[in-house]
Protein backbone atom coordinates (compact mmCIF):
# COMPACT_ATOMS: atom_id res chain seq x y z
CA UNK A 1 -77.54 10.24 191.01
CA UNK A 2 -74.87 8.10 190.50
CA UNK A 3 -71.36 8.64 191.91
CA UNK A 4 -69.89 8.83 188.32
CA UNK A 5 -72.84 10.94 187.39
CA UNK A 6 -72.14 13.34 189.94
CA UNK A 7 -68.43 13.75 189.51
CA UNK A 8 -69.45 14.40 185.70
CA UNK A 9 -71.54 17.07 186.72
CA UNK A 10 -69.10 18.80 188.82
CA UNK A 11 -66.35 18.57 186.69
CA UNK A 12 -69.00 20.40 183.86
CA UNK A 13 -69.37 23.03 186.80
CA UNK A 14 -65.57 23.70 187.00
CA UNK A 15 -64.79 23.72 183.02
CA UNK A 16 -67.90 25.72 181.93
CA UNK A 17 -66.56 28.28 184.45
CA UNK A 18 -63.30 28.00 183.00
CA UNK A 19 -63.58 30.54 179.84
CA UNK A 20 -66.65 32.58 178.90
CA UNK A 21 -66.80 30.78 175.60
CA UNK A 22 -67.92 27.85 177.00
CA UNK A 23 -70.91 28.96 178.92
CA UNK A 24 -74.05 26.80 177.87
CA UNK A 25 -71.58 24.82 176.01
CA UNK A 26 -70.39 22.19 177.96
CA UNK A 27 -72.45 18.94 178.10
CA UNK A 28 -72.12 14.86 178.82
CA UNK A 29 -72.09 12.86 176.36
CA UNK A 30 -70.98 13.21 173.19
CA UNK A 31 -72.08 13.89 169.24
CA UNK A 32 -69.95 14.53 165.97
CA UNK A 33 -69.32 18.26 165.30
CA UNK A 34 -70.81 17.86 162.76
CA UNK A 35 -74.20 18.24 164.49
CA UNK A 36 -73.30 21.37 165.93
CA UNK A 37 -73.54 24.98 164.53
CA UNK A 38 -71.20 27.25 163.97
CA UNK A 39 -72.55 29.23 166.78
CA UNK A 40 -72.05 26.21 169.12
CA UNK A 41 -68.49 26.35 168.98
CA UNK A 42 -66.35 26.09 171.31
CA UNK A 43 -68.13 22.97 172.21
CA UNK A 44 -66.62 20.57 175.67
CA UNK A 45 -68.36 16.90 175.65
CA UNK A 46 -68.15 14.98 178.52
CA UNK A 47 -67.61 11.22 178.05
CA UNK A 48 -66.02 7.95 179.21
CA UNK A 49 -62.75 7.68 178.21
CA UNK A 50 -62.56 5.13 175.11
CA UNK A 51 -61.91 1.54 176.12
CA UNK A 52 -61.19 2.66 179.92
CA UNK A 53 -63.54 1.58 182.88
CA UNK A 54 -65.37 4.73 183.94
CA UNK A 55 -64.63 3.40 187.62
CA UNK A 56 -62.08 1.26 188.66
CA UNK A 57 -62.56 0.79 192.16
CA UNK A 58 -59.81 -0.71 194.46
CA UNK A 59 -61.01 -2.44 197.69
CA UNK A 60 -58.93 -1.03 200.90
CA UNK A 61 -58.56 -2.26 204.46
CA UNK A 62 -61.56 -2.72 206.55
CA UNK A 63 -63.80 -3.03 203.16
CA UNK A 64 -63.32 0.67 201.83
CA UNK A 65 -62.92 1.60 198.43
CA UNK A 66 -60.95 3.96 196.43
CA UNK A 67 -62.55 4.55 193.29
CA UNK A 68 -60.97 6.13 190.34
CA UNK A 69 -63.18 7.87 187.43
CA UNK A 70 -61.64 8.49 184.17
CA UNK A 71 -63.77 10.84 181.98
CA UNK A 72 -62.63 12.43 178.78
CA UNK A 73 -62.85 15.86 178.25
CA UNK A 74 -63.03 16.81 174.17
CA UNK A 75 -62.93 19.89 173.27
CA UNK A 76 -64.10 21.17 169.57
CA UNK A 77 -63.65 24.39 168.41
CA UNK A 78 -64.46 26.18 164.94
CA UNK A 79 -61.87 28.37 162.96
CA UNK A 80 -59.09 29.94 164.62
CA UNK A 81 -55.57 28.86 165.14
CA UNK A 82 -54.12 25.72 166.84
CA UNK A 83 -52.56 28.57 169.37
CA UNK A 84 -55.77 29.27 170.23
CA UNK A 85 -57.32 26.21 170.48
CA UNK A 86 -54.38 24.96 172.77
CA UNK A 87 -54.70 27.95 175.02
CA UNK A 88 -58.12 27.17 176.19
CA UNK A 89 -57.28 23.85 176.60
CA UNK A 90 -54.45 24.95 178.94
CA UNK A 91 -58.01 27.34 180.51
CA UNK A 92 -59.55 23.91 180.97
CA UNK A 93 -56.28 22.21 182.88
CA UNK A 94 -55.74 25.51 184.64
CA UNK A 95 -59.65 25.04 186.18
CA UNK A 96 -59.15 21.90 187.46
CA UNK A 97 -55.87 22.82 188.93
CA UNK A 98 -57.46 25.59 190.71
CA UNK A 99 -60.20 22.94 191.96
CA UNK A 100 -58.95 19.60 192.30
CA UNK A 101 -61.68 18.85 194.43
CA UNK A 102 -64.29 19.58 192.03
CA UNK A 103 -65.94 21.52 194.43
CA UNK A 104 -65.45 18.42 197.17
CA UNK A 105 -67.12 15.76 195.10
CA UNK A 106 -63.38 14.02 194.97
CA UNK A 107 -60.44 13.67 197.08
CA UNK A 108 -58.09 14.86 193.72
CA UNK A 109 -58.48 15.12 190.52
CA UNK A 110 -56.05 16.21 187.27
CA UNK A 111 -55.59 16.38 183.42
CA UNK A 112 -53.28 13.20 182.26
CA UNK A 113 -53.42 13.28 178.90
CA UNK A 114 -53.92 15.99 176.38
CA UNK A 115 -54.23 15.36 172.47
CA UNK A 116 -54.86 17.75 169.66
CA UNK A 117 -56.42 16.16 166.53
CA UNK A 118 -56.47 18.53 163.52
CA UNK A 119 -57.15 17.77 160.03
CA UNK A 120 -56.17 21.02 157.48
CA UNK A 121 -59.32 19.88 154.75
CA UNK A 122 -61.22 20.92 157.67
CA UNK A 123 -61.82 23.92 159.90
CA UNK A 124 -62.89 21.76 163.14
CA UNK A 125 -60.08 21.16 165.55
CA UNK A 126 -60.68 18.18 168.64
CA UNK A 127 -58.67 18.38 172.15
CA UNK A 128 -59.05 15.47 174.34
CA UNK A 129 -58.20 16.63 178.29
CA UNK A 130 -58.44 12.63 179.80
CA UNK A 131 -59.29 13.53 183.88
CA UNK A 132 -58.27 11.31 186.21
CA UNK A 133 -60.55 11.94 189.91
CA UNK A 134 -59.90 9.97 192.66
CA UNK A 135 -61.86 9.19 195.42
CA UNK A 136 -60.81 7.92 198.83
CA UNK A 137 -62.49 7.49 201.84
């Protein structure tokens, strides 16, 4: 597997542990809620983040790398209230504060952005959690 590939996966691991809701539901790639059922909400799409390199690797002393992955996180959930929507966001940032590691696939990782996008015609609110992991050798 690929190194980006793998960091995906473990950073699935640690947010699909992160709140019972989300078991089963977390998944790379992405598709418009639209696609999903109602019973597939909360939903947690793993992705590359926009216009952002997936890897941006900077070339150290004696030929090493450090190698930073920047995946986005987005979160959709169904119904509800922004309150709660935001709160298992915060679930999702509190996971990968309690593993920054991602179970040792990275030297550190953390949440550096967080964005709510809510439209009131429609019940379907998006969170994007943009993780920065970094590794070093």
């Amino acid at each position: 597997m690929s190194a980006s590939g793998s960091v995906v996966d473990a950073l699935a691991q640690v947010l699909e542990a992160a709140d019972a809701a989300l078991a089963g539901k977390v998944e790379r790639g992405f598709q418009l809620p639209g696609a999903l059922s109602s019973g597939q909400f909360p939903h947690l799409f793993l992705t590359g983040a926009g216009t952002t390199p997936l890897e941006d690797v900077e070339v150290l002393a004696h030929l090493q790398e450090r190698v930073t992955f920047t995946i986005s996180a987005i979160l959709y959930t169904q119904g509800g209230t922004q309150e709660e929507t935001l709160l298992l966001a915060d679930a999702l940032r509190a996971a990968i504060r309690a593993d920054r590691t991602l179970g040792g696939v990275v030297t550190t990782s953390h949440v550096s952005d967080l964005t709510l996008e809510e439209n009131p015609d429609h019940p379907i609110r998006a969170v994007e959690l943009v993780v920065l992991a970094l590794q070093e050798p």
